[in-house]
Protein backbone atom coordinates (compact mmCIF):
# COMPACT_ATOMS: atom_id res chain seq x y z
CA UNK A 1 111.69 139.52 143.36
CA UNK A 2 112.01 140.82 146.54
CA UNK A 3 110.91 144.03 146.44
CA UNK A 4 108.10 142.87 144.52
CA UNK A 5 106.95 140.57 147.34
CA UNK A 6 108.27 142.27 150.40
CA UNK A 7 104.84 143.93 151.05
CA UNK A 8 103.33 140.92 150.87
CA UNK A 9 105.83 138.77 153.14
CA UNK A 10 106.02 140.92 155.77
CA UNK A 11 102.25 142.99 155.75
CA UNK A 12 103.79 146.00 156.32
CA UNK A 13 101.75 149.11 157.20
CA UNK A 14 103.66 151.55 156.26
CA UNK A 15 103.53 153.41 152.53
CA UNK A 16 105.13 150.45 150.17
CA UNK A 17 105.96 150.67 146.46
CA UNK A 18 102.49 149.85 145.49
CA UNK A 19 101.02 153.16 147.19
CA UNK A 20 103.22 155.02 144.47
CA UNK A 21 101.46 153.79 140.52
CA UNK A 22 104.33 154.64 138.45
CA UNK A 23 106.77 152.57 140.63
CA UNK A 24 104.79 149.75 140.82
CA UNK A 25 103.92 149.78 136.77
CA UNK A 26 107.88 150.38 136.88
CA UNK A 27 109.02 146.99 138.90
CA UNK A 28 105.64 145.01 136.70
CA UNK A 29 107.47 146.12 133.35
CA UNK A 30 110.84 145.18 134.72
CA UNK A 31 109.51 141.60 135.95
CA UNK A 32 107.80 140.81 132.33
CA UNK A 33 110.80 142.08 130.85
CA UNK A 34 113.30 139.70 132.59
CA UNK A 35 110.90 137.23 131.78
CA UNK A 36 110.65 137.45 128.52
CA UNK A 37 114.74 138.33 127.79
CA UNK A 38 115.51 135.32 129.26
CA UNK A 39 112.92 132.85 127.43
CA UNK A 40 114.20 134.77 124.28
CA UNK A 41 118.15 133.76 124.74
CA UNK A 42 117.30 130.13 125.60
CA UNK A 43 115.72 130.77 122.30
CA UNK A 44 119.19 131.82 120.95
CA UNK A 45 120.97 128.82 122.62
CA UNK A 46 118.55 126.95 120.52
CA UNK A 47 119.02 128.61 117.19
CA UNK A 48 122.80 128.53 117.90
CA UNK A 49 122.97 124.80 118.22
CA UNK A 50 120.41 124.10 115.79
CA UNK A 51 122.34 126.32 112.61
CA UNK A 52 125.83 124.70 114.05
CA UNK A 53 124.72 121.28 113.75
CA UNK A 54 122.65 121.53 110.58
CA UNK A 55 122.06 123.85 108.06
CA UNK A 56 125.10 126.54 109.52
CA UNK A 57 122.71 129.62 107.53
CA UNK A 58 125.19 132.23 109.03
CA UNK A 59 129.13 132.12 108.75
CA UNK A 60 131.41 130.49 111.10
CA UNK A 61 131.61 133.67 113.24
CA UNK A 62 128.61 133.59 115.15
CA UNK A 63 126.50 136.58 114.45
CA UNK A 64 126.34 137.91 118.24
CA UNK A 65 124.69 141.17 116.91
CA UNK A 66 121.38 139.35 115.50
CA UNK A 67 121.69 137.32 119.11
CA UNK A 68 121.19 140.61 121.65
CA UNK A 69 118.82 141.71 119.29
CA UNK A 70 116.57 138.64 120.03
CA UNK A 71 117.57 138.65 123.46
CA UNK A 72 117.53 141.89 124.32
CA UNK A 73 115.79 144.11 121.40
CA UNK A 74 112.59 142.21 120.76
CA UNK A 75 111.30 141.81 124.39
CA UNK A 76 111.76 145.77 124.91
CA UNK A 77 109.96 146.12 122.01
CA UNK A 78 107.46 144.24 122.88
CA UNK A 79 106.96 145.29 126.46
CA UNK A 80 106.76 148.90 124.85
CA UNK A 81 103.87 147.89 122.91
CA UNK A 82 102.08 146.03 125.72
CA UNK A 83 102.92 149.38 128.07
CA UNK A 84 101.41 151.55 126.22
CA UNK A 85 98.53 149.38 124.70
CA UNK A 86 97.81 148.72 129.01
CA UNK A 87 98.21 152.73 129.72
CA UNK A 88 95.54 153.60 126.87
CA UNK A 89 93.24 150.73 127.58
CA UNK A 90 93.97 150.39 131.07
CA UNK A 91 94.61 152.90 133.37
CA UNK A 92 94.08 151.44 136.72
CA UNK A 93 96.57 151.43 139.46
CA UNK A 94 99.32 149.77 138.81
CA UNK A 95 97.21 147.62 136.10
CA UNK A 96 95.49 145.56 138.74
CA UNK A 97 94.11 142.94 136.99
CA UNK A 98 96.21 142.16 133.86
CA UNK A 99 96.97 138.59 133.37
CA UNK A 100 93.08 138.41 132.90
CA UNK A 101 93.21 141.27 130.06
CA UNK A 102 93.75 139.92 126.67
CA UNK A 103 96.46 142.18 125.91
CA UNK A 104 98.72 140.04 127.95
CA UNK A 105 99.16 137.91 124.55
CA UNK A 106 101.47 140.55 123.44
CA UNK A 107 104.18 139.20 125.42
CA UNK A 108 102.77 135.62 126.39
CA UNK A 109 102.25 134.45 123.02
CA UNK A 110 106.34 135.54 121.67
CA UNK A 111 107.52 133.43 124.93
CA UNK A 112 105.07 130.35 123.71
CA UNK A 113 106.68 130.44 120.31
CA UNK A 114 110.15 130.83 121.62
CA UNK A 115 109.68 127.90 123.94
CA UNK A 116 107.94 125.53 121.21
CA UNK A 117 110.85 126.59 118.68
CA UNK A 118 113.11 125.45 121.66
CA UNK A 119 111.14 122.07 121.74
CA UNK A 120 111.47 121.55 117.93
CA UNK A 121 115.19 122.51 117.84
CA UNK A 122 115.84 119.87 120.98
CA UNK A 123 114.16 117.15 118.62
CA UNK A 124 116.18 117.89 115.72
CA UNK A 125 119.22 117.89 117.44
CA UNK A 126 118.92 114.83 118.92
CA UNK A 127 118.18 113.19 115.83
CA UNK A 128 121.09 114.82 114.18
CA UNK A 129 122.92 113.21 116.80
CA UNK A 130 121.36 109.79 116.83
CA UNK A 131 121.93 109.40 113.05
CA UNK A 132 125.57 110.64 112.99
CA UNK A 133 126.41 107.86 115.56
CA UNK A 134 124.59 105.08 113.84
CA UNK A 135 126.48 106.22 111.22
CA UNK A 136 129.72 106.15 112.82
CA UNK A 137 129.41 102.61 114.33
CA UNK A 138 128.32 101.38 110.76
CA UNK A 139 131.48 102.84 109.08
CA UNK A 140 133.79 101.09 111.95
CA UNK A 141 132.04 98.02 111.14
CA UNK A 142 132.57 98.75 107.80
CA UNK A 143 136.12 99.25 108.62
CA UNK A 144 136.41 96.38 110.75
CA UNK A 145 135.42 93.68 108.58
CA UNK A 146 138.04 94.97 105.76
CA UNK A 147 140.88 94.99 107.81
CA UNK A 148 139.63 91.51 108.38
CA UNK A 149 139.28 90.50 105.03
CA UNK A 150 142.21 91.99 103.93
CA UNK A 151 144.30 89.80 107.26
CA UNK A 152 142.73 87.27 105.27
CA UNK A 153 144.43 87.28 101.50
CA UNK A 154 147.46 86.32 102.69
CA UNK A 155 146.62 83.01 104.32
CA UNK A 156 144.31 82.38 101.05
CA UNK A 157 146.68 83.57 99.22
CA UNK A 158 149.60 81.17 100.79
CA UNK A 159 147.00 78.08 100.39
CA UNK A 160 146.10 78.27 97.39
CA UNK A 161 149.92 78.45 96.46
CA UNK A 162 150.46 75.35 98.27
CA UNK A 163 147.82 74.05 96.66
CA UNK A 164 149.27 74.67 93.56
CA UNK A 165 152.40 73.51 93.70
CA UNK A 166 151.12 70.24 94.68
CA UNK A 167 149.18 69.75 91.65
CA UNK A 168 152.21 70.59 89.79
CA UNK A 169 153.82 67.90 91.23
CA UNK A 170 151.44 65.42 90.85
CA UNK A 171 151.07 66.14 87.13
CA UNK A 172 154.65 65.68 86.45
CA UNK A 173 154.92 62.58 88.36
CA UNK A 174 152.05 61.08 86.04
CA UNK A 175 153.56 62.65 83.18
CA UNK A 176 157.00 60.41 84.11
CA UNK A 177 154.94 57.92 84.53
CA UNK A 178 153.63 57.66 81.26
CA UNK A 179 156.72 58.28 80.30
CA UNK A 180 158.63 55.22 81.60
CA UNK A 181 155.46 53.35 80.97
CA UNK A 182 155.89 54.91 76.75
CA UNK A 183 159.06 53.29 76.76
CA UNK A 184 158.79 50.06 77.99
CA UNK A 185 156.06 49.35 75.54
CA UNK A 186 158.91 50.40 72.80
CA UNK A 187 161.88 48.22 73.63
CA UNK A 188 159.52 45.41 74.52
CA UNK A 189 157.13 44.85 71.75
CA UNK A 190 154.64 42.35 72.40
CA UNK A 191 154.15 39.45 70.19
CA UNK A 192 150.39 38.08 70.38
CA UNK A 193 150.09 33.95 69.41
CA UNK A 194 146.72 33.04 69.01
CA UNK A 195 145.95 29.42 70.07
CA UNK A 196 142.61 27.96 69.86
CA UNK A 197 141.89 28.59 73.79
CA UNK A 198 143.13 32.24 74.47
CA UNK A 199 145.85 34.41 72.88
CA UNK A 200 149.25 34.47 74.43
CA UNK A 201 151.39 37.69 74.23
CA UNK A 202 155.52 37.11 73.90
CA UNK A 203 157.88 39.36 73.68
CA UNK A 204 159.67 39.47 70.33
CA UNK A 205 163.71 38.34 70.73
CA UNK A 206 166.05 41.13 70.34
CA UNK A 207 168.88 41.85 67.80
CA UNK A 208 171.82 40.20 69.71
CA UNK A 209 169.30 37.43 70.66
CA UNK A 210 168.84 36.40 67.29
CA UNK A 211 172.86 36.79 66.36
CA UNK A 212 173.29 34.56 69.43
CA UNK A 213 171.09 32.33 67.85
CA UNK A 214 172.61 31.87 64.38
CA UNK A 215 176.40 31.85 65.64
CA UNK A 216 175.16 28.53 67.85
């Protein structure tokens, strides 16, 4: 960059590279060049992270060969193409007047589509990542409430023992109950006298009553 504008920055009289045309169409190829190598690899950053996080199309050995190609190999080829399209069509010193040509959309419109790939891959991404933490809070939650639940079972499970064995002693206490209650009613028989108000229930004299009763 500063050879390219050191003619301009200083006004310099003397002969500069832009006296000499194949220098200067030279130094113009090597600046579109850079320009577009380097808008092509953030265009492989972007692929890279975009097949690692998704769909993984190549191996797990990143395919570094296919990579300089796209960084490297296309933009040559391209700048070739727009070279010699510019020395047929064109042949002005040092192509004075190019960004208003149309054949500048030989290496303008690649950089566009590597940039709005870049865009599109950014957006994915991010919603890759959004989703896999939404997911990963969910699933702790998840997690969370059945470590909870099963803290839980024991107490219920302890309770409802208790609860249990109380019943169990409550129903044998009112099974004894009925029990004693059973056997009064059998050594005690009731004897019901009728008179003419209300009936009057006695209790029938035992055996050894009645032999105590005869001997007197």
């Amino acid at each position: 960059m500063l050879v390219l504008t050191e003619p301009f920055l200083f006004q310099r009289t003397s002969p500069t590279y832009r006296d000499l045309d194949w220098v200067c169409k030279s130094l113009l190829a090597l600046r579109m060049y850079t320009q577009m190598s380097s808008i092509n690899w953030m265009f492989v950053e972007g692929l890279f992270l975009h097949t690692r996080l998704t769909c993984k199309v190549f191996p797990s050995r990143a395919p570094f060969t296919t990579y300089y190609i796209i960084g490297w190999g296309v933009p040559l080829v391209l700048l070739l193409c727009w070279s010699v399209t510019m020395a047929i069509q064109h042949p002005v010193h040092c192509w004075s007047g190019y960004p208003d040509l149309p054949y500048i959309w030989i290496l303008v419109a690649p950089m566009i589509t590597a940039l709005l790939m870049n865009l599109i891959f950014l957006i994915n991404i991010i919603r890759i990542l959004v989703t896999k933490l939404s997911t990963n809070s969910s699933s702790n939650n998840n997690n969370n409430n059945k470590s909870s639940i099963a803290n839980n079972k024991p107490y219920t499970s302890t309770t409802n023992g208790k609860n249990k064995h109380r019943l169990s002693i409550k129903f044998r206490r009112h099974n004894k109950q009925q029990q004693q209650q059973q056997q009064q009613q059998n050594t005690y028989p009731l004897l019901q006298i009728h008179d003419n108000d209300a009936p009057l229930q006695r209790p029938l004299p035992t055996i050894q009553q009645q032999q105590q009763q005869r001997q007197h």
